[in-house]
C-alpha atoms as a PDB file:
ATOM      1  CA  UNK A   1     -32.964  -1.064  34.192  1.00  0.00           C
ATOM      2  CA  UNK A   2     -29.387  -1.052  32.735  1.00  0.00           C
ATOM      3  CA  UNK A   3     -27.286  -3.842  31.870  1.00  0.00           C
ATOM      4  CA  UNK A   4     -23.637  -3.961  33.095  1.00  0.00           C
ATOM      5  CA  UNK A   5     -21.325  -5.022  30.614  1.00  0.00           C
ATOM      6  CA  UNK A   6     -18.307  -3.553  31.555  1.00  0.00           C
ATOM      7  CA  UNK A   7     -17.198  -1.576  34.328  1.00  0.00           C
ATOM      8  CA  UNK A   8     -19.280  -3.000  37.251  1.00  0.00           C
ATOM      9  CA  UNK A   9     -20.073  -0.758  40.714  1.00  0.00           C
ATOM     10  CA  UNK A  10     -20.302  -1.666  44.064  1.00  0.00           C
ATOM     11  CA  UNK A  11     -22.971  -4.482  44.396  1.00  0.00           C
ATOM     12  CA  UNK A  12     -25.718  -3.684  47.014  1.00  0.00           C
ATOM     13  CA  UNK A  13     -28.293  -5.656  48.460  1.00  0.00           C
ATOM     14  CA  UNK A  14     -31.990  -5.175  49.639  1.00  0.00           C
ATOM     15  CA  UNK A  15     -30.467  -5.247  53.277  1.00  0.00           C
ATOM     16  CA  UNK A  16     -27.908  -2.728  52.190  1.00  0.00           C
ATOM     17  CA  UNK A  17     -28.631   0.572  54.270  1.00  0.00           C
ATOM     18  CA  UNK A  18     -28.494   4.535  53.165  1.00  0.00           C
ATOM     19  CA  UNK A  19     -29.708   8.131  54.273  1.00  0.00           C
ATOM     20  CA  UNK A  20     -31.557   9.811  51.956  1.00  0.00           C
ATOM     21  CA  UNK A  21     -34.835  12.239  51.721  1.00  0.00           C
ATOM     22  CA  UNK A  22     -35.602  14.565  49.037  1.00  0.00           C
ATOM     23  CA  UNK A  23     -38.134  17.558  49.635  1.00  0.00           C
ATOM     24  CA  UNK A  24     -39.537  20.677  48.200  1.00  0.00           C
ATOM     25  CA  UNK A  25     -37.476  22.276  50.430  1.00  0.00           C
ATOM     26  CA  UNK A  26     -34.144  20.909  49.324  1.00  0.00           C
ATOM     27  CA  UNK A  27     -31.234  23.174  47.133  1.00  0.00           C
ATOM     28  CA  UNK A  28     -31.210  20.478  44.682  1.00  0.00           C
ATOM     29  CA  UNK A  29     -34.722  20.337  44.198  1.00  0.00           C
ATOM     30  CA  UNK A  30     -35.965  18.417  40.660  1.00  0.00           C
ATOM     31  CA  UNK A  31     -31.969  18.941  39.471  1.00  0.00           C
ATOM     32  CA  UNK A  32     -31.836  14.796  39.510  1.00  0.00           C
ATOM     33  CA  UNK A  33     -34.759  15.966  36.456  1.00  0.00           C
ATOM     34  CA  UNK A  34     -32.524  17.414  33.984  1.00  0.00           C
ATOM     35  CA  UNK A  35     -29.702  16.248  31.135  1.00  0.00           C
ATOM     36  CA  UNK A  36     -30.323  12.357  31.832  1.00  0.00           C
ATOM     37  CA  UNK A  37     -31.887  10.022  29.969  1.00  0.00           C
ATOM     38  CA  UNK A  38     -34.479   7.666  30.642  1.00  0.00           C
ATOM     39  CA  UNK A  39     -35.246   4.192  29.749  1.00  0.00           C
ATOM     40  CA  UNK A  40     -39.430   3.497  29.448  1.00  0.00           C
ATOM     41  CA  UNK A  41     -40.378   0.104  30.112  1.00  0.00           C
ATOM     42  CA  UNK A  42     -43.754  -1.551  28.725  1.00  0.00           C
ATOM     43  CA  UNK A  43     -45.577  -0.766  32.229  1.00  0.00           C
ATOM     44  CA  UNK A  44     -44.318   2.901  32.437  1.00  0.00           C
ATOM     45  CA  UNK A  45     -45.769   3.581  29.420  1.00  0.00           C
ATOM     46  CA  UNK A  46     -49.548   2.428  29.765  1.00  0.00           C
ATOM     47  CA  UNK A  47     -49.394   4.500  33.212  1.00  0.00           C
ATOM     48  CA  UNK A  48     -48.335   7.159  31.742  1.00  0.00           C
ATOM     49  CA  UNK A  49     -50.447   7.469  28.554  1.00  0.00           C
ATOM     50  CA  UNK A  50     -53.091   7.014  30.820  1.00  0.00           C
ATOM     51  CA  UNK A  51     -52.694   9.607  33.043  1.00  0.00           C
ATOM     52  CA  UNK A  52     -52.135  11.800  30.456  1.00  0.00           C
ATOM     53  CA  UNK A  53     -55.495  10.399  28.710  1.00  0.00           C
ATOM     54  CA  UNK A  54     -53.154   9.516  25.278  1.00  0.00           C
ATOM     55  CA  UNK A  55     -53.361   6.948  23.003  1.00  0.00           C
ATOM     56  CA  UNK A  56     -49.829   4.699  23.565  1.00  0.00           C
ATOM     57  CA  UNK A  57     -49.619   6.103  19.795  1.00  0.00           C
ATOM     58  CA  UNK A  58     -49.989   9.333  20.659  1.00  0.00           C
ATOM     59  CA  UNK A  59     -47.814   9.638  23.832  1.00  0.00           C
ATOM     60  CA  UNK A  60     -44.878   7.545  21.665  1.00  0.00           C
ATOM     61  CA  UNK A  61     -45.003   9.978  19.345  1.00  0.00           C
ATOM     62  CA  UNK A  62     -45.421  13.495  21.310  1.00  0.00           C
ATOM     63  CA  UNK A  63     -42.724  12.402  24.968  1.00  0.00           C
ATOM     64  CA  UNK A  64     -40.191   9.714  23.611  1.00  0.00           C
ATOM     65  CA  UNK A  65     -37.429   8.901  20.675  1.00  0.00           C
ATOM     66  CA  UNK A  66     -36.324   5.329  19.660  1.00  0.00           C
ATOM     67  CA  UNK A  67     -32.678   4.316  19.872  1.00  0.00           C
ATOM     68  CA  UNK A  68     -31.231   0.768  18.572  1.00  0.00           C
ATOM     69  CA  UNK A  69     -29.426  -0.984  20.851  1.00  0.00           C
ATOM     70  CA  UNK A  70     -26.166  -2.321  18.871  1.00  0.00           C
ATOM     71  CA  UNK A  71     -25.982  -5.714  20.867  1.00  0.00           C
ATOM     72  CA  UNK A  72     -29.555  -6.599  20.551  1.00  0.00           C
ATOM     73  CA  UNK A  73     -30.537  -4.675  17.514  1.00  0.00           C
ATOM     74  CA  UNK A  74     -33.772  -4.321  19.625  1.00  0.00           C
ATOM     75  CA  UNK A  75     -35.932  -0.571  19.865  1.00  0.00           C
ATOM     76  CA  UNK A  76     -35.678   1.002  23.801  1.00  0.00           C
ATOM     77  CA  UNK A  77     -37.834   3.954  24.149  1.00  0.00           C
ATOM     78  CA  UNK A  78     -36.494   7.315  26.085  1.00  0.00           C
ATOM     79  CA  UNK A  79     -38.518   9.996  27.367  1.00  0.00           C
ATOM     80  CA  UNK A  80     -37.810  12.812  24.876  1.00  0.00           C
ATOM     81  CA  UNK A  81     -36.519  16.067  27.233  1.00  0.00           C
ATOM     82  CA  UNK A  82     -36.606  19.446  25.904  1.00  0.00           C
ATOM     83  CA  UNK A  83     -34.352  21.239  23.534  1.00  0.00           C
ATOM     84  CA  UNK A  84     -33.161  23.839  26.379  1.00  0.00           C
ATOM     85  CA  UNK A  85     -29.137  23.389  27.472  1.00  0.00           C
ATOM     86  CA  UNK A  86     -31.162  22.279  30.667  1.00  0.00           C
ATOM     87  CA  UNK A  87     -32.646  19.061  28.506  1.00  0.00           C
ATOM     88  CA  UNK A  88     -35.626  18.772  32.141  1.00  0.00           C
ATOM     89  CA  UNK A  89     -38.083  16.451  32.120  1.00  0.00           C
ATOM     90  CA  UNK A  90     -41.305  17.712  30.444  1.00  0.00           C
ATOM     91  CA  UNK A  91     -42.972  16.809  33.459  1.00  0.00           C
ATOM     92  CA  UNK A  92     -41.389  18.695  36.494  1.00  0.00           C
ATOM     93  CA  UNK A  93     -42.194  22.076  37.513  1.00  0.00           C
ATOM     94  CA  UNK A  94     -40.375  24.142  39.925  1.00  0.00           C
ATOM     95  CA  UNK A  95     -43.042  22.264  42.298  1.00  0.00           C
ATOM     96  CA  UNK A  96     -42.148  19.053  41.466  1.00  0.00           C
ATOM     97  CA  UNK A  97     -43.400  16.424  39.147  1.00  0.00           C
ATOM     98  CA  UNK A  98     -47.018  16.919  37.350  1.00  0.00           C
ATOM     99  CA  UNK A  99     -47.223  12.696  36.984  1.00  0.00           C
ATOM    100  CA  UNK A 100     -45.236  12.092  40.052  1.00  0.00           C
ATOM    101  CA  UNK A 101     -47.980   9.318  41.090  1.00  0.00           C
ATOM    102  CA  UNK A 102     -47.312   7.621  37.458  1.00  0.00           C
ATOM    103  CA  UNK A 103     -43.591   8.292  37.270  1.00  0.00           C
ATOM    104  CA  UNK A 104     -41.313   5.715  35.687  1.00  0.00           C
ATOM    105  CA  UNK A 105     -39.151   3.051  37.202  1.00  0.00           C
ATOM    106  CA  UNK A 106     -36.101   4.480  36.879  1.00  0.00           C
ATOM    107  CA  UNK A 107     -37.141   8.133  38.373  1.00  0.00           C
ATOM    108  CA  UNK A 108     -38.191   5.731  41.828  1.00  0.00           C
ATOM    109  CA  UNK A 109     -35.106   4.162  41.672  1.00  0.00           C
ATOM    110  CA  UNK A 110     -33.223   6.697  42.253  1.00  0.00           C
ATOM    111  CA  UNK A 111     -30.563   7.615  44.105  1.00  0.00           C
ATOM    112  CA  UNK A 112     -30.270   3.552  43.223  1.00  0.00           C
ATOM    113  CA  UNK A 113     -29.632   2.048  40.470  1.00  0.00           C
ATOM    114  CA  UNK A 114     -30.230  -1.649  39.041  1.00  0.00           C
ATOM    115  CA  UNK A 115     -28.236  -3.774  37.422  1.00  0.00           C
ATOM    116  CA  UNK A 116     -27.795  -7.295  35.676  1.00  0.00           C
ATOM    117  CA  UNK A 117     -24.685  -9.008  35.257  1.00  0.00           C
ATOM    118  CA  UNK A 118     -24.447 -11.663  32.712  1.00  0.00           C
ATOM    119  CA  UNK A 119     -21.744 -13.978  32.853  1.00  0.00           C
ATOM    120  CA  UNK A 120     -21.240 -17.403  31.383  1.00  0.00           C
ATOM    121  CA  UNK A 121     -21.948 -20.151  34.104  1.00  0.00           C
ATOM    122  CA  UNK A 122     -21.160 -24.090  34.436  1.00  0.00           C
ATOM    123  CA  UNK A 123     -24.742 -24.747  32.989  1.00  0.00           C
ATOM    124  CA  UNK A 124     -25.241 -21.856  30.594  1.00  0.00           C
ATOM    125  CA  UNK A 125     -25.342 -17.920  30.931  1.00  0.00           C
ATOM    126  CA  UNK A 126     -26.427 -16.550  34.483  1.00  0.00           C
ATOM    127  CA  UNK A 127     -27.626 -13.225  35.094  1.00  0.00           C
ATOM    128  CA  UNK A 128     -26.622 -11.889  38.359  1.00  0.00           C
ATOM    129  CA  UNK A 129     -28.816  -8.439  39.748  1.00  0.00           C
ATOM    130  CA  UNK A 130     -27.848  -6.356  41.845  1.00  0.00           C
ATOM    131  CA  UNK A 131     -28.161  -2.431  42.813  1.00  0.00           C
ATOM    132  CA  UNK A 132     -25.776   0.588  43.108  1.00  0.00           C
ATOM    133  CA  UNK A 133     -25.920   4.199  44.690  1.00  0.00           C
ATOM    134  CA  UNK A 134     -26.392   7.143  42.055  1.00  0.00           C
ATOM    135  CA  UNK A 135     -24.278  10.059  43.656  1.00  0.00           C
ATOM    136  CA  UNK A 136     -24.080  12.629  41.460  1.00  0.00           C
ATOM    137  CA  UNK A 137     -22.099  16.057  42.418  1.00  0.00           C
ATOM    138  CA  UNK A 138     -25.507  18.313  42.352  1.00  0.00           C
ATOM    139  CA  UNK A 139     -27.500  15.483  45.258  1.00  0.00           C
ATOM    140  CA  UNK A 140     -27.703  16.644  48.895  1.00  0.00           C
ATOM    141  CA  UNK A 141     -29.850  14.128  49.258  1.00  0.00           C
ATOM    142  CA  UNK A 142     -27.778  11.839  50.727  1.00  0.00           C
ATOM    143  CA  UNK A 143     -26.952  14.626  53.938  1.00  0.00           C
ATOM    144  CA  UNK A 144     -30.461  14.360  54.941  1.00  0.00           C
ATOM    145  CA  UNK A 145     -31.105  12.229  57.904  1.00  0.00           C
ATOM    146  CA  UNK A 146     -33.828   9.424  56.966  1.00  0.00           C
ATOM    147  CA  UNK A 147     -32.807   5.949  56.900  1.00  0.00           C
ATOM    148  CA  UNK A 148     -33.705   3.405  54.415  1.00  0.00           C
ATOM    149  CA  UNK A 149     -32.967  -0.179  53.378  1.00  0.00           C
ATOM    150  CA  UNK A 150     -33.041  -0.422  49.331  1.00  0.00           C
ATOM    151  CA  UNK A 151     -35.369  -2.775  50.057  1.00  0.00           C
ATOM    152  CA  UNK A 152     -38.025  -0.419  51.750  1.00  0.00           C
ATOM    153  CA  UNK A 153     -36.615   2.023  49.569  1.00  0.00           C
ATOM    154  CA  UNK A 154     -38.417   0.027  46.739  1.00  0.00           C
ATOM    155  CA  UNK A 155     -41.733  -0.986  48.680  1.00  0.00           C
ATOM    156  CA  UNK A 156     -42.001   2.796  49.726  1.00  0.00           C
ATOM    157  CA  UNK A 157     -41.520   4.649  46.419  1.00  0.00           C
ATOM    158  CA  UNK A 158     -43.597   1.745  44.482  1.00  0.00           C
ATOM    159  CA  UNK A 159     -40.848   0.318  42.352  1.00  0.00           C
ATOM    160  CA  UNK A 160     -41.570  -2.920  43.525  1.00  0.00           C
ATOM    161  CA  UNK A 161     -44.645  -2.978  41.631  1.00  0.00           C
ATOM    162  CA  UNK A 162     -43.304  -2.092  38.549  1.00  0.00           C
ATOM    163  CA  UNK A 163     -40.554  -4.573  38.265  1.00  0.00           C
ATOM    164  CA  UNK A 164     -43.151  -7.081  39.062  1.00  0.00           C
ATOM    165  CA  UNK A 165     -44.591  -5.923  36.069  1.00  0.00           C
ATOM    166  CA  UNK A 166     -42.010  -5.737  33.762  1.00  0.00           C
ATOM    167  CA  UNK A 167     -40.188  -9.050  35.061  1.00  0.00           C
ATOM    168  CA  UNK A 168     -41.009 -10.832  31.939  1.00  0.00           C
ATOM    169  CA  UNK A 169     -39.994  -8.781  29.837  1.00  0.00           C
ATOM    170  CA  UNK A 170     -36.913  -8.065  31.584  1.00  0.00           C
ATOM    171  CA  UNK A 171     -35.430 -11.434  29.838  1.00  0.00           C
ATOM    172  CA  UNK A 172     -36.192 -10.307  26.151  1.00  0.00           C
ATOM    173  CA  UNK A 173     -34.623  -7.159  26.702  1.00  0.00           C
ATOM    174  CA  UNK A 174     -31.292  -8.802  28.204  1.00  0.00           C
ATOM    175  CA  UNK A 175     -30.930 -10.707  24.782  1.00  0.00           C
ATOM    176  CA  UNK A 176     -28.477 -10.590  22.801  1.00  0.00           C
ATOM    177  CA  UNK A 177     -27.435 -10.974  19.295  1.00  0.00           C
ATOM    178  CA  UNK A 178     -25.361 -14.396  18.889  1.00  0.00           C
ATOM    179  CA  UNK A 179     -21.941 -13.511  17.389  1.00  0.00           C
ATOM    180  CA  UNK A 180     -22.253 -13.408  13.619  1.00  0.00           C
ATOM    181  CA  UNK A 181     -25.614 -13.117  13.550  1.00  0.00           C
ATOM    182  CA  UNK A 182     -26.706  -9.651  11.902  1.00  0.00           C
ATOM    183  CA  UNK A 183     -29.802  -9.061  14.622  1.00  0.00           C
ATOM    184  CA  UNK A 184     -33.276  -8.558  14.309  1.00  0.00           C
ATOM    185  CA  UNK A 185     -35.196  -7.853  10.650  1.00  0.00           C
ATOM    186  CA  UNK A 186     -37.083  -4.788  10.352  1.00  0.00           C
ATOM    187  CA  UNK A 187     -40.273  -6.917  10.881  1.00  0.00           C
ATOM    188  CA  UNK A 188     -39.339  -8.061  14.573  1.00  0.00           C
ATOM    189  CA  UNK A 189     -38.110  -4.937  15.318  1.00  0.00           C
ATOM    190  CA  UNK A 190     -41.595  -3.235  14.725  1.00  0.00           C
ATOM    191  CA  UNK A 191     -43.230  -6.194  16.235  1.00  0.00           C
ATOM    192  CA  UNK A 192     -41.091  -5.669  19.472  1.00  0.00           C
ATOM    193  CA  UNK A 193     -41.827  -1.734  19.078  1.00  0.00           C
ATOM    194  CA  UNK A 194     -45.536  -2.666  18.916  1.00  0.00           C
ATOM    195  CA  UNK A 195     -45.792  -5.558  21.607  1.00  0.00           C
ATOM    196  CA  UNK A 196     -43.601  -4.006  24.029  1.00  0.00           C
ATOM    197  CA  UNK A 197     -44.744   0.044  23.426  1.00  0.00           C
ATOM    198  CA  UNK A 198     -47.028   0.312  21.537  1.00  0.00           C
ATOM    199  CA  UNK A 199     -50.307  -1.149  23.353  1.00  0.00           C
ATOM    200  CA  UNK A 200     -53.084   0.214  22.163  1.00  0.00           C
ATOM    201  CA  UNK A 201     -51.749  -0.865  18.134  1.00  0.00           C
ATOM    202  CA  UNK A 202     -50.672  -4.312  19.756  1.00  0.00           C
ATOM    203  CA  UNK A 203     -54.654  -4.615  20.443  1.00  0.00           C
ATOM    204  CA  UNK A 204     -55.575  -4.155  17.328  1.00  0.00           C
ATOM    205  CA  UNK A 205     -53.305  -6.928  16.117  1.00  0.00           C
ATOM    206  CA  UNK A 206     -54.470  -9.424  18.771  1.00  0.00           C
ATOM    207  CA  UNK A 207     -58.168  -8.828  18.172  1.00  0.00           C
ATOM    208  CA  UNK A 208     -58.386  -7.684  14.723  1.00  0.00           C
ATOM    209  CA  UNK A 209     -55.393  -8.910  12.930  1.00  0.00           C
ATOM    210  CA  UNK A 210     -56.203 -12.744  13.356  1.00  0.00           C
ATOM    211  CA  UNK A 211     -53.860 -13.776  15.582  1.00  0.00           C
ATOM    212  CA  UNK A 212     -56.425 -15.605  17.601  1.00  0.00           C
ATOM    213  CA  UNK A 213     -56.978 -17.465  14.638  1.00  0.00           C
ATOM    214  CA  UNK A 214     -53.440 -18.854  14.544  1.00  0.00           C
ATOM    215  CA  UNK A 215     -52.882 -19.256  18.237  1.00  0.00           C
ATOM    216  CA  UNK A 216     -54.368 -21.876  20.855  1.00  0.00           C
ATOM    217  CA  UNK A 217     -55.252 -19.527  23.406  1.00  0.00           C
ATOM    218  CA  UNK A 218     -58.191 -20.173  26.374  1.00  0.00           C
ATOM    219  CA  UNK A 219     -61.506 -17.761  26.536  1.00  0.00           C
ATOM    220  CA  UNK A 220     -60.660 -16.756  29.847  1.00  0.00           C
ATOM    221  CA  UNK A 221     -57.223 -15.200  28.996  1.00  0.00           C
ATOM    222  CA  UNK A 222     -58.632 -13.488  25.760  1.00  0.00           C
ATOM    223  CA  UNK A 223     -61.114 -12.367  28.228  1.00  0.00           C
ATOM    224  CA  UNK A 224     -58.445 -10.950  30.579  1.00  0.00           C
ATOM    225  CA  UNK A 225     -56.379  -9.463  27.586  1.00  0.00           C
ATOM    226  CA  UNK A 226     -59.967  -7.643  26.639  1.00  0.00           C
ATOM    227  CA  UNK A 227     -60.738  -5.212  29.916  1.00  0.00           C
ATOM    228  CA  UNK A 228     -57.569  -5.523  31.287  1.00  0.00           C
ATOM    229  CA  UNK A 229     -54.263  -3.780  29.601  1.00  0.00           C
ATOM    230  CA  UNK A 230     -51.479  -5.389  31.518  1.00  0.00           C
ATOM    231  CA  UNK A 231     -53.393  -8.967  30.935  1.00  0.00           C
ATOM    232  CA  UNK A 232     -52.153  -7.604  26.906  1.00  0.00           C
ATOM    233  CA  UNK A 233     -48.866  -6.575  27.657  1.00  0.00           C
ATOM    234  CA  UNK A 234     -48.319  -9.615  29.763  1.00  0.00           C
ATOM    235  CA  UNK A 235     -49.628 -11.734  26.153  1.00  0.00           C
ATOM    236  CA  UNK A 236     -47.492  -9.529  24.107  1.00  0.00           C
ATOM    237  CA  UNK A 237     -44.290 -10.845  26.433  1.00  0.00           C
ATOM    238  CA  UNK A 238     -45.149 -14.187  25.466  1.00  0.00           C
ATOM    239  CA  UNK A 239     -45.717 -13.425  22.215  1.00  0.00           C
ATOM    240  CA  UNK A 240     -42.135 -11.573  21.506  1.00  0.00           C
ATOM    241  CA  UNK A 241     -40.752 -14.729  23.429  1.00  0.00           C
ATOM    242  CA  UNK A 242     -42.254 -17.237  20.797  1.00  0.00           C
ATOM    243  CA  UNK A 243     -41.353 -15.042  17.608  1.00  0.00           C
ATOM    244  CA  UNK A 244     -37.939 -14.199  19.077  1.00  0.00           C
ATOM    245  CA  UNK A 245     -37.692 -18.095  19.357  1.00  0.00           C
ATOM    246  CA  UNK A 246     -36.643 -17.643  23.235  1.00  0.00           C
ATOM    247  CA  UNK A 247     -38.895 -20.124  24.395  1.00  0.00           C
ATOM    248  CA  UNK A 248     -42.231 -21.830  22.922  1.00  0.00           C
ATOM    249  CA  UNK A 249     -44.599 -19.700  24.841  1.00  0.00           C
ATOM    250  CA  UNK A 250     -47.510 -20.275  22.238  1.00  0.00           C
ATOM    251  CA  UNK A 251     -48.830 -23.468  20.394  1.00  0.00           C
ATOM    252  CA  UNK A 252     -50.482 -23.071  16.681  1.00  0.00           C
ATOM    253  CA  UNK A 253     -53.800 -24.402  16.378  1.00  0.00           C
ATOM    254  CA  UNK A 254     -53.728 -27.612  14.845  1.00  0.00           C
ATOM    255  CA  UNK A 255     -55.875 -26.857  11.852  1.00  0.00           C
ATOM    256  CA  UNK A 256     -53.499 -24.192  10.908  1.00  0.00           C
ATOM    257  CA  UNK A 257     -50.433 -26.490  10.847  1.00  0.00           C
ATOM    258  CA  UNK A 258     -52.258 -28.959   8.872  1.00  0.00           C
ATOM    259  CA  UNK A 259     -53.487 -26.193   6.267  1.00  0.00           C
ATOM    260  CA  UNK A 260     -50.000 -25.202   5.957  1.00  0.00           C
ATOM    261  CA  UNK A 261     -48.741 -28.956   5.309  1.00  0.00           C
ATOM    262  CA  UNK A 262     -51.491 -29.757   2.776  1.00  0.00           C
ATOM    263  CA  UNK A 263     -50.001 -25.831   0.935  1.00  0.00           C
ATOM    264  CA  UNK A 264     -46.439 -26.801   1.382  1.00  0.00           C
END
């Protein structure tokens, strides 16, 4: 899910049309695996901690690393490869990949990339997406003789689903730091950390750290956020929206604003 800043490559559409197949029995076989890095987003995480059986705790700590992005000062999360000059995937095998039905986004992207373009419009900033072939030297992918669309591309390897997923959060990770401002404190950036990583800690704020208590929020969606995990990352979008002062996602309970007048 990259942001283009600066140099921009040819834009593609859905309709746009490729060949491309990768097998087992291919020369380049899991090469695309090795020396790259890769950008988690919310939703690859709780599949993958999950098919791993891992807290989100636990797999942050044991498969990724945490880099600050200078623009946003916000926290993205990269699977962590291994220390080898090969720097592969901890997942793939000579046979393949061992989570291959729980891969992230950006391994079913590929050979396509996305990308948003943010430019100032008439009205206000506009972010343009688009998507862009990944040829790299090592790929013989592309002299294999299946046809695609990037739109089936996406429906067939499933990467449809995810972006659905991660669409909300997809604006707060486009911010960016207003020049002269000095970025996010050290408390938002853990709270984005938690509410976009971290979910099984994120639950435990919800539901035992009173934020219920400060929040106007229906039975049936803390109902929702209780069996169901992407109900709770969904919440935790909204939340980072409110505290991040994007937009006024969430409304304080009434009695709390009038407890705080009568302190202030």
């Amino acid at each position: 899910m990259p942001n283009i800043d600066a140099v921009v490559p040819e834009k593609l559409s859905l309709n746009t049309r490729f060949r491309f197949r990768c097998h087992k029995g291919i020369k380049c076989f899991t090469k695309c695996c090795s020396n790259i890095d890769i950008l988690l987003t919310p939703y690859d995480i709780i599949r993958m901690k999950n098919r791993l059986g891992m807290t989100s705790g636990e797999f942050l700590l044991t498969y990724t690393y945490v880099k600050i992005d200078e623009k946003s000062s916000h926290p993205h999360i990269f699977l962590k490869m291994s220390d080898d000059k090969s720097r592969r995937c901890p997942f793939v095998t000579p046979e393949g990949c061992t989570i291959y039905s729980d891969r992230p986004a950006n391994c079913r992207y590929y050979p396509i990339g996305q990308g948003t373009l943010k430019r100032q419009g008439k009205d206000g900033p506009e972010e343009e997406e688009f998507y862009f072939f990944v040829k790299e030297p090592h790929c013989l992918g592309y002299k294999e003789d299946k046809e695609w669309t990037i739109e089936s591309w996406r429906i067939d390897q499933g990467v449809d689903l995810y972006d659905r997923m991660n669409s909300e959060w997809k604006g707060i990770h486009l911010r960016r730091n207003l020049p002269g401002q000095t970025g996010l404190d050290d408390r938002k950036q853990a709270m984005f950390y938690i509410a976009s990583y971290d979910i099984d800690n994120f639950r435990r704020f919800v539901f035992d750290g009173g934020l219920l208590d400060l929040f106007v929020i229906d039975d049936e969606t803390i109902g929702k956020m209780r069996e169901d995990e992407v109900e709770l990352m969904r919440f935790g979008f909204r939340y980072l929206r409110y505290i991040m002062m994007i937009d006024e996602t969430l409304k304080i309970k009434d009695e709390v604003l009038k407890a705080r007048r009568k302190k202030s």
